[in-house]
PDB file of N, CA and C in Angstrom:
ATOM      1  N   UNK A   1       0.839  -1.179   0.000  1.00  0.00           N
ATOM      2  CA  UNK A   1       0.000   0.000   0.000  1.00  0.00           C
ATOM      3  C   UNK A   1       0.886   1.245   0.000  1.00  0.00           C
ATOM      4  N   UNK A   2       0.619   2.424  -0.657  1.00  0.00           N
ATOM      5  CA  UNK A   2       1.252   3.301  -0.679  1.00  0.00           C
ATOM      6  C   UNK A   2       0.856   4.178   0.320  1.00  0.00           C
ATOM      7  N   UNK A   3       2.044   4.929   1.207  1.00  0.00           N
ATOM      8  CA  UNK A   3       1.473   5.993   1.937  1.00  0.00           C
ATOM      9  C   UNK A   3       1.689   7.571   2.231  1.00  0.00           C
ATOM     10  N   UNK A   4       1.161   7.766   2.575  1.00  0.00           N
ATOM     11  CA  UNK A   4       0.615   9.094   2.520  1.00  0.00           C
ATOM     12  C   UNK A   4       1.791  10.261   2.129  1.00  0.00           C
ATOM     13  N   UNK A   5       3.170   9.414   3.175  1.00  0.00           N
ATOM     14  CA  UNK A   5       4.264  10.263   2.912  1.00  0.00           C
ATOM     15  C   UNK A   5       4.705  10.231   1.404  1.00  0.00           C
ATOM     16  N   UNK A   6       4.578   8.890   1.071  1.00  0.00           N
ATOM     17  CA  UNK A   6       5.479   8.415  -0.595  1.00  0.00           C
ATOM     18  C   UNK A   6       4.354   9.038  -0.919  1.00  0.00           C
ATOM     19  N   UNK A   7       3.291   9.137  -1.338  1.00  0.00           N
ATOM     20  CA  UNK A   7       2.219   9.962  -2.385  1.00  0.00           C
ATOM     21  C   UNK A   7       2.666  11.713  -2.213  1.00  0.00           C
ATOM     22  N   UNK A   8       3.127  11.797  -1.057  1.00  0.00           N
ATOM     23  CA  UNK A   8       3.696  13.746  -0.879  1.00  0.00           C
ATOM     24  C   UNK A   8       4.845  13.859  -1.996  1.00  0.00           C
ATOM     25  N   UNK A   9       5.828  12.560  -2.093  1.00  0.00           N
ATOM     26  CA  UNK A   9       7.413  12.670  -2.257  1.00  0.00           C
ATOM     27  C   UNK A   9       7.092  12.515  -3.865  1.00  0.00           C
ATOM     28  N   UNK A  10       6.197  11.801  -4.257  1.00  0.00           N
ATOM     29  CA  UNK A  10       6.073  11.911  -5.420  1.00  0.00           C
ATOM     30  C   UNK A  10       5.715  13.047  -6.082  1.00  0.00           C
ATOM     31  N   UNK A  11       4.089  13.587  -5.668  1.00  0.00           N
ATOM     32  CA  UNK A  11       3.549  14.529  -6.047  1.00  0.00           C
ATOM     33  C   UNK A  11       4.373  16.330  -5.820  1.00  0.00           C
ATOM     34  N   UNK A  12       5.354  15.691  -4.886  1.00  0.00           N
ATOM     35  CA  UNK A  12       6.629  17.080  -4.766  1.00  0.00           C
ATOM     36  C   UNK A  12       7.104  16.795  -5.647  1.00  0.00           C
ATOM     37  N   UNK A  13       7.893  16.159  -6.384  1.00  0.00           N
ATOM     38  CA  UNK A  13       8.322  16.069  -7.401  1.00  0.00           C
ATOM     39  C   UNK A  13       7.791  16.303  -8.531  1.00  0.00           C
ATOM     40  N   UNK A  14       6.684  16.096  -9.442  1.00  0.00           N
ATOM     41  CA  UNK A  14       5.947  16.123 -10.247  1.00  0.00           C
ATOM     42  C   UNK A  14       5.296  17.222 -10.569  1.00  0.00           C
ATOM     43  N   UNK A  15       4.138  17.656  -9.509  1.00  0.00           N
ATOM     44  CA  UNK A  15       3.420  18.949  -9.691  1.00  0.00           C
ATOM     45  C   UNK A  15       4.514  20.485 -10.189  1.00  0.00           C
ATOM     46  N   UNK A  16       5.616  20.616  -9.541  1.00  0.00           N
ATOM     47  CA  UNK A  16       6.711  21.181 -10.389  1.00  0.00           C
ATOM     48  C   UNK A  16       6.954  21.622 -11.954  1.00  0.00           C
ATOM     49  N   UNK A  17       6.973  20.445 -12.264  1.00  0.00           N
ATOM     50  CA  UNK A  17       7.152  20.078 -13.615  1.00  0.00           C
ATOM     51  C   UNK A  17       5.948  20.266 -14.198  1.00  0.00           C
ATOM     52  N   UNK A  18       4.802  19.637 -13.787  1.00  0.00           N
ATOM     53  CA  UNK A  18       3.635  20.025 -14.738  1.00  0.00           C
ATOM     54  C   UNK A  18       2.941  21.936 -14.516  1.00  0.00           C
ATOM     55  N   UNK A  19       3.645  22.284 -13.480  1.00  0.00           N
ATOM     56  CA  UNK A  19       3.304  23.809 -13.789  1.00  0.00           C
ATOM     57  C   UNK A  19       4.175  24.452 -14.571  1.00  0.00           C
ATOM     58  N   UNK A  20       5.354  24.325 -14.340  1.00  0.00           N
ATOM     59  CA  UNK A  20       6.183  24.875 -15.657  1.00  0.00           C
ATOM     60  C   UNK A  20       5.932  25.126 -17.099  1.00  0.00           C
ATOM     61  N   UNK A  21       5.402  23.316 -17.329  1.00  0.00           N
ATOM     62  CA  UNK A  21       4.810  23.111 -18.521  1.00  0.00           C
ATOM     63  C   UNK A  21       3.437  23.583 -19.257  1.00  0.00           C
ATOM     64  N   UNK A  22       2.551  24.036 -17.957  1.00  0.00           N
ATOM     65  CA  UNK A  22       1.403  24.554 -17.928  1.00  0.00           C
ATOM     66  C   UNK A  22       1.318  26.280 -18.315  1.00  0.00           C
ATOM     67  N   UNK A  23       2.085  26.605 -17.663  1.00  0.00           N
ATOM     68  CA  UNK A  23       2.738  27.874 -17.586  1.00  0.00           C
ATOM     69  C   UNK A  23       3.469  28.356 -18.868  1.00  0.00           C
ATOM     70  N   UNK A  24       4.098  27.186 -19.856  1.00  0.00           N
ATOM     71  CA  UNK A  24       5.021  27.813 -20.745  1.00  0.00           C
ATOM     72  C   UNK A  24       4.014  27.620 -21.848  1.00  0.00           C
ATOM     73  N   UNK A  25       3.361  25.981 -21.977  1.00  0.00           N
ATOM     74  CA  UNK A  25       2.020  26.472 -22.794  1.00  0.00           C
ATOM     75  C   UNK A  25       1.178  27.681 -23.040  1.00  0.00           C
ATOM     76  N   UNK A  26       0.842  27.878 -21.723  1.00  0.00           N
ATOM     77  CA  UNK A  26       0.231  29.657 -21.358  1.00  0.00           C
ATOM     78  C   UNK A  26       0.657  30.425 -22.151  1.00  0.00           C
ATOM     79  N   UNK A  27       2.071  30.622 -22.054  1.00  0.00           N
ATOM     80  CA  UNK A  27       3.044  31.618 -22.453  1.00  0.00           C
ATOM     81  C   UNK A  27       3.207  31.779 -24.067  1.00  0.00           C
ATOM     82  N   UNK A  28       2.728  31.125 -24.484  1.00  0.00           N
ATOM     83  CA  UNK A  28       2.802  30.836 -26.095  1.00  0.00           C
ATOM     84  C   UNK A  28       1.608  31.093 -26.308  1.00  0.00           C
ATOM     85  N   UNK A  29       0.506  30.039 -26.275  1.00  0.00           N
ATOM     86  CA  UNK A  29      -0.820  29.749 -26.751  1.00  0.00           C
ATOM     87  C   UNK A  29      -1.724  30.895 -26.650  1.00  0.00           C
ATOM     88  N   UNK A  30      -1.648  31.527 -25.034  1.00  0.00           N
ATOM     89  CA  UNK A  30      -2.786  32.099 -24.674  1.00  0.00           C
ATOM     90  C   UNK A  30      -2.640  33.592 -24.525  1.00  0.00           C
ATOM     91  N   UNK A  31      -1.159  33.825 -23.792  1.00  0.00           N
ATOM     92  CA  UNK A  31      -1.110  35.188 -23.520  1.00  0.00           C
ATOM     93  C   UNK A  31       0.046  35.847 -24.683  1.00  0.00           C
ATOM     94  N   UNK A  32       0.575  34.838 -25.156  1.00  0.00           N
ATOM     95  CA  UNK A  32       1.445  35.265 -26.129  1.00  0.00           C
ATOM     96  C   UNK A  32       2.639  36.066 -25.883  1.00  0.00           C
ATOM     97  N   UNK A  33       3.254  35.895 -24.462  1.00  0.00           N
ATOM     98  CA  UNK A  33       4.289  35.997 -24.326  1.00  0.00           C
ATOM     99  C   UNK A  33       5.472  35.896 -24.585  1.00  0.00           C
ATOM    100  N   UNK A  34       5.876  34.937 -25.849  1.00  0.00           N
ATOM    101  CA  UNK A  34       6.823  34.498 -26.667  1.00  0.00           C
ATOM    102  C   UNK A  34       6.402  34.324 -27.973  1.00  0.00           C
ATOM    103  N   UNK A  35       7.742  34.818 -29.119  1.00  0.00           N
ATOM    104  CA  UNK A  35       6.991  34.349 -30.280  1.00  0.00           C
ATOM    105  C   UNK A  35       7.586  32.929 -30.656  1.00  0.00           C
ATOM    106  N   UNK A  36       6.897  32.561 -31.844  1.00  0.00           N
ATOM    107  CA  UNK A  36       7.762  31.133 -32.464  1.00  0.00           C
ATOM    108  C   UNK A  36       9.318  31.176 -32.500  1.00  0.00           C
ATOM    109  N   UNK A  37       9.933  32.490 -32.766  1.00  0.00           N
ATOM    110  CA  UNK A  37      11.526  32.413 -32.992  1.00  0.00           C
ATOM    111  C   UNK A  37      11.581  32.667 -31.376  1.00  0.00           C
ATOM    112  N   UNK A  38      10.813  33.049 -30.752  1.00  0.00           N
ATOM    113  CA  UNK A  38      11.899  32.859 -28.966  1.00  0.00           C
ATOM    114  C   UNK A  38      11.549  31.581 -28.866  1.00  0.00           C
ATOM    115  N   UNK A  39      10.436  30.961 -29.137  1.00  0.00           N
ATOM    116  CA  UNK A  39      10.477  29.595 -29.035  1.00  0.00           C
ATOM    117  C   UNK A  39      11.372  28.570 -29.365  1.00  0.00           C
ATOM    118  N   UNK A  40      11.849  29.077 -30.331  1.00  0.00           N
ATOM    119  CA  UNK A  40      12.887  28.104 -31.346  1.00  0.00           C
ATOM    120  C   UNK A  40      14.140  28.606 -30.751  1.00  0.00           C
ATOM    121  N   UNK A  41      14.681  29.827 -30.655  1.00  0.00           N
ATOM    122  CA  UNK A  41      15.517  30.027 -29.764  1.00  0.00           C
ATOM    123  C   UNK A  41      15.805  29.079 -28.096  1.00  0.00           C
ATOM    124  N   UNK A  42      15.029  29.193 -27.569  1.00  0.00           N
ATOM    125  CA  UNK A  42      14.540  28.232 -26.104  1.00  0.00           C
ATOM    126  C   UNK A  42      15.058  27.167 -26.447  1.00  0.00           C
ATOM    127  N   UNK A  43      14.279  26.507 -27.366  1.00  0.00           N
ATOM    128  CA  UNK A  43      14.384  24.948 -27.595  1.00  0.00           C
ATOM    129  C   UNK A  43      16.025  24.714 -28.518  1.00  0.00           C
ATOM    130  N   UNK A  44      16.625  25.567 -28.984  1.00  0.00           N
ATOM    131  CA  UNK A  44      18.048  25.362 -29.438  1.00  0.00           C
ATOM    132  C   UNK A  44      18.771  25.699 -28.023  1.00  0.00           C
ATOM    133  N   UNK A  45      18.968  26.185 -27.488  1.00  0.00           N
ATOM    134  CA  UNK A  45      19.301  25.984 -25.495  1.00  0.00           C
ATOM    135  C   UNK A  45      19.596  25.075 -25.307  1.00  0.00           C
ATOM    136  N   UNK A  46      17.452  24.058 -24.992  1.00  0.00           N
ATOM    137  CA  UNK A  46      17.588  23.242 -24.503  1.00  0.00           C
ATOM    138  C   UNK A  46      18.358  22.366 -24.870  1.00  0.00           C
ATOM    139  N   UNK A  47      18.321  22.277 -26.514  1.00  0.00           N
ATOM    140  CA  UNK A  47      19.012  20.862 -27.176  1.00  0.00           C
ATOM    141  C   UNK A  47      20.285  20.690 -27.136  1.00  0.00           C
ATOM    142  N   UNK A  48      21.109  22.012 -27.241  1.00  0.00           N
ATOM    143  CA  UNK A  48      22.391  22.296 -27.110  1.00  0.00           C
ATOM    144  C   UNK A  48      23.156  22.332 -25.861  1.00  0.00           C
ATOM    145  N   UNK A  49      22.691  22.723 -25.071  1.00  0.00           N
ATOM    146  CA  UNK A  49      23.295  23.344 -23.754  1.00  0.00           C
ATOM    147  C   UNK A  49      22.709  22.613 -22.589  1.00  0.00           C
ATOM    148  N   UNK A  50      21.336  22.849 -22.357  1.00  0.00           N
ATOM    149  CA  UNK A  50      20.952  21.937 -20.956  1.00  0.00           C
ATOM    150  C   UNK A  50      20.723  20.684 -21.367  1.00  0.00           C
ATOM    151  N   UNK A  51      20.242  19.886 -21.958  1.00  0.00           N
ATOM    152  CA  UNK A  51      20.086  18.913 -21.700  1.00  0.00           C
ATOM    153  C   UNK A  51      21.595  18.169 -21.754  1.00  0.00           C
ATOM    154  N   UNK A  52      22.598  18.411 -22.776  1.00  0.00           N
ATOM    155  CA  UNK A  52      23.837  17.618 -22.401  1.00  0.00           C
ATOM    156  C   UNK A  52      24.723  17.616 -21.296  1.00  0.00           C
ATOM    157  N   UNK A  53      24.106  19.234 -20.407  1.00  0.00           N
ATOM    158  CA  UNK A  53      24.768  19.287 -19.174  1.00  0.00           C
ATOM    159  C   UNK A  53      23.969  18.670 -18.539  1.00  0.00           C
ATOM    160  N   UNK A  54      22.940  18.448 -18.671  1.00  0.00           N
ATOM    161  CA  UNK A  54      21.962  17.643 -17.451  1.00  0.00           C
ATOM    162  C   UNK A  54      22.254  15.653 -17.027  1.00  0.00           C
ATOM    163  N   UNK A  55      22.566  15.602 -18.560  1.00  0.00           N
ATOM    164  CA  UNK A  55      22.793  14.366 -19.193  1.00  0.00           C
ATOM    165  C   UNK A  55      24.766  13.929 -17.821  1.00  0.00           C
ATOM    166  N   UNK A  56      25.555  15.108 -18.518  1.00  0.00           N
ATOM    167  CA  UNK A  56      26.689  14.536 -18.003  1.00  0.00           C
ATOM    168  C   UNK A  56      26.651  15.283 -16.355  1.00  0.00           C
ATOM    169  N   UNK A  57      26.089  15.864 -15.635  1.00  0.00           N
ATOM    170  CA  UNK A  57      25.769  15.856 -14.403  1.00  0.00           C
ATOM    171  C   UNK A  57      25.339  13.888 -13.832  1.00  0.00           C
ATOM    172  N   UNK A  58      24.205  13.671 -14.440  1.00  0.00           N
ATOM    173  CA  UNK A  58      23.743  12.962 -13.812  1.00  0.00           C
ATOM    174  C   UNK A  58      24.978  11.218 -13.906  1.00  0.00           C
ATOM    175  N   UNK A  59      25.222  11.071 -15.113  1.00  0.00           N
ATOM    176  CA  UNK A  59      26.228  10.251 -15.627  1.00  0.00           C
ATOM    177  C   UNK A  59      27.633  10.945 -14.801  1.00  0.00           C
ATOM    178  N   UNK A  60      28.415  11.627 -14.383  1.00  0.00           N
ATOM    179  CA  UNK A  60      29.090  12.325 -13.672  1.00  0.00           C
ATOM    180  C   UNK A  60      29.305  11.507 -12.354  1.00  0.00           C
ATOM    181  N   UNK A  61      27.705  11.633 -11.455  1.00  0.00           N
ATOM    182  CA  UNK A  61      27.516  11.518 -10.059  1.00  0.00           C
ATOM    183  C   UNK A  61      27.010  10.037  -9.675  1.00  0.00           C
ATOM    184  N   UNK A  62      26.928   9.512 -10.754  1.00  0.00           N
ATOM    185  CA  UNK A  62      26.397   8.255 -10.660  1.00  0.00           C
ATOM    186  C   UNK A  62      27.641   6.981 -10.564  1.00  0.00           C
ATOM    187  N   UNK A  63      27.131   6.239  -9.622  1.00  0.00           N
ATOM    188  CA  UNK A  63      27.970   5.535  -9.028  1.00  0.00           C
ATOM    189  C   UNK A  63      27.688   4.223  -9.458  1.00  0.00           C
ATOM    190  N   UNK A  64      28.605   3.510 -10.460  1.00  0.00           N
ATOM    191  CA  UNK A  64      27.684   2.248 -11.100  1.00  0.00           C
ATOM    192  C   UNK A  64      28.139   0.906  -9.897  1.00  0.00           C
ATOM    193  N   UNK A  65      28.877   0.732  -9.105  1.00  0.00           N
ATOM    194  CA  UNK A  65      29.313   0.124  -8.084  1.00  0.00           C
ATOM    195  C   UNK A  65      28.284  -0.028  -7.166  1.00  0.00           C
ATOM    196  N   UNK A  66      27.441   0.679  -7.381  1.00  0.00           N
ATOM    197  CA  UNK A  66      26.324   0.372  -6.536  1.00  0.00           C
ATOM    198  C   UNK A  66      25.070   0.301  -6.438  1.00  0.00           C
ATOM    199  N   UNK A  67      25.375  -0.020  -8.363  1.00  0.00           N
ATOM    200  CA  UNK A  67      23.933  -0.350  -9.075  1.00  0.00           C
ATOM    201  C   UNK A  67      23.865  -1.907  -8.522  1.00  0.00           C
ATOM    202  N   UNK A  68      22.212  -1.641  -8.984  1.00  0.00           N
ATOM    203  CA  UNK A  68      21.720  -3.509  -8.532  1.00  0.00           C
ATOM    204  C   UNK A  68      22.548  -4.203  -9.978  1.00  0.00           C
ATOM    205  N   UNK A  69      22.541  -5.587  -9.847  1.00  0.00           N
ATOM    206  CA  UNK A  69      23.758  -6.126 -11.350  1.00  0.00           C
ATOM    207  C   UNK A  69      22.535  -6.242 -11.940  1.00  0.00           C
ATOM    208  N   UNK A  70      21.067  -6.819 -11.550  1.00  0.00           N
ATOM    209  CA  UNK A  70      20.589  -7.214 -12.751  1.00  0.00           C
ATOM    210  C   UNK A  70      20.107  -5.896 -13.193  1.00  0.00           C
ATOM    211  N   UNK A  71      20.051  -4.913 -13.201  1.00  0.00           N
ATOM    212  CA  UNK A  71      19.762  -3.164 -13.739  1.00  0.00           C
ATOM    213  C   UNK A  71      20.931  -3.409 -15.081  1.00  0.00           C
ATOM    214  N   UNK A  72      22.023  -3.361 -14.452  1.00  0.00           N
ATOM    215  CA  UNK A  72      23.115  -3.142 -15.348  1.00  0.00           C
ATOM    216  C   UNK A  72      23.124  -4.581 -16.246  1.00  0.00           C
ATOM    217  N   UNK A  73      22.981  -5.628 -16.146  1.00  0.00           N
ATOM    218  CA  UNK A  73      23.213  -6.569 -17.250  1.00  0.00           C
ATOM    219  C   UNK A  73      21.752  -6.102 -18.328  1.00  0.00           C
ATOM    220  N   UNK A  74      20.974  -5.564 -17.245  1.00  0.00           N
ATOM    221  CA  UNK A  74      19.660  -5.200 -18.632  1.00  0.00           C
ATOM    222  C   UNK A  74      20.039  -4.417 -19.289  1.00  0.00           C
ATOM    223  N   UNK A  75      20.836  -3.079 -19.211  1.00  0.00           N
ATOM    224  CA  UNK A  75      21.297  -2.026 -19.592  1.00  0.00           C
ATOM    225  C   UNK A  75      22.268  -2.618 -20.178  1.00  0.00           C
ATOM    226  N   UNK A  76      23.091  -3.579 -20.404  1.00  0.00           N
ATOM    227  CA  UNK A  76      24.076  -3.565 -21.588  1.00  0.00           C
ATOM    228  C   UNK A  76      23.233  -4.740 -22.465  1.00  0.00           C
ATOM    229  N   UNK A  77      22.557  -5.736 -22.044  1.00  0.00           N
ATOM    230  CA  UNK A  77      22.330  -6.305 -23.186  1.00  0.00           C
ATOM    231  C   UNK A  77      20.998  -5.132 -24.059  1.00  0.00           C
ATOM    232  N   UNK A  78      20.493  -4.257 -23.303  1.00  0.00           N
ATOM    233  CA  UNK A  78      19.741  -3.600 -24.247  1.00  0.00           C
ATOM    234  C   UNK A  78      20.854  -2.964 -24.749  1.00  0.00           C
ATOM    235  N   UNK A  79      21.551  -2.214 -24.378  1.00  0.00           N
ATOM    236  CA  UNK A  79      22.407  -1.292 -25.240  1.00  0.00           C
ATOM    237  C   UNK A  79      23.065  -2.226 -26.277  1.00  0.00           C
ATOM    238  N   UNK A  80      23.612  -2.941 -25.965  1.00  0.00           N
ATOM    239  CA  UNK A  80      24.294  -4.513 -26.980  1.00  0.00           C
ATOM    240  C   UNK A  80      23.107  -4.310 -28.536  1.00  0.00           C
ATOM    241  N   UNK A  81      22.063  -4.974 -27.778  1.00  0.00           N
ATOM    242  CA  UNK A  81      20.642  -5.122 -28.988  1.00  0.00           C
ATOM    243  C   UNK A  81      20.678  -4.139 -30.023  1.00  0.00           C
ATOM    244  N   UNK A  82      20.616  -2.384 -29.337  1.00  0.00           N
ATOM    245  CA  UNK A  82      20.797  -1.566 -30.529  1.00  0.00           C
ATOM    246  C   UNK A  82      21.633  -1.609 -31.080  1.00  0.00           C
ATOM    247  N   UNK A  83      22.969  -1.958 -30.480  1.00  0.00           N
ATOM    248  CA  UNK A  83      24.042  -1.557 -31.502  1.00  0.00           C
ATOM    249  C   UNK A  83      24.038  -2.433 -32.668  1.00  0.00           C
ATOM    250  N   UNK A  84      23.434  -3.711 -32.635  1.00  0.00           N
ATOM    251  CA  UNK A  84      23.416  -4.765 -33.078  1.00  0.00           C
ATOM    252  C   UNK A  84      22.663  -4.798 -34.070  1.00  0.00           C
ATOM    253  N   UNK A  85      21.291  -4.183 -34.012  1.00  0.00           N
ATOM    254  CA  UNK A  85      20.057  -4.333 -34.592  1.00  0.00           C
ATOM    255  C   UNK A  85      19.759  -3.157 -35.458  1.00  0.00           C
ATOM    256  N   UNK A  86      20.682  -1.996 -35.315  1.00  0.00           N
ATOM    257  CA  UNK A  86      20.890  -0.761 -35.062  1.00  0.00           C
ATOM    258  C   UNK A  86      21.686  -0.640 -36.336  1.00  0.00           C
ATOM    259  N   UNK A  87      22.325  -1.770 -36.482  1.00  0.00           N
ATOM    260  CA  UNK A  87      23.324  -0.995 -38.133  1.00  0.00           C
ATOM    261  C   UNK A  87      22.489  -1.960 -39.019  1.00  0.00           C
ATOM    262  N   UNK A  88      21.464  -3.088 -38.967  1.00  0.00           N
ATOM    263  CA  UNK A  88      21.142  -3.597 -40.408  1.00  0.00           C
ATOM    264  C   UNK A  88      20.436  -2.448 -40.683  1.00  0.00           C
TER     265      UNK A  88
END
């Protein structure tokens, strides 16, 4: 059963994110706070800049020594599969 605290720890996490997203929709759609080129601007940022820092932050701090093994044998034979399946 889930409780009350884990349903807080989640929904702290989450509700975050979906106002942002709620909010930046807004920001476009309704009030028109941005145009398509700040949009496209934004999203060349994201693609360029945060997400590969977000990417090698998290890969950075991560400690594979103390992954569970069967996580990691799934994670290479999937990674294995694409590479595999990936060049026919």
């Amino acid at each position: 059963m889930i409780s009350g605290h884990d349903f807080y720890t989640v929904m702290a996490a989450v509700v975050p994110l979906y106002v942002a997203m709620f909010l930046a929709y807004g920001s476009v759609r309704w009030w028109g706070i941005f145009t398509p080129d700040q949009c496209s601007g934004i999203n060349r940022f994201v693609a360029i800049f945060a997400v590969p820092l977000l990417s090698f932050h998290f890969i950075s701090t991560n400690d594979p020594y103390a992954m569970n093994l069967r996580f990691l044998a799934a994670d290479t034979l999937q990674k294995l599969l694409n590479l595999c399946i990936g060049k026919s």
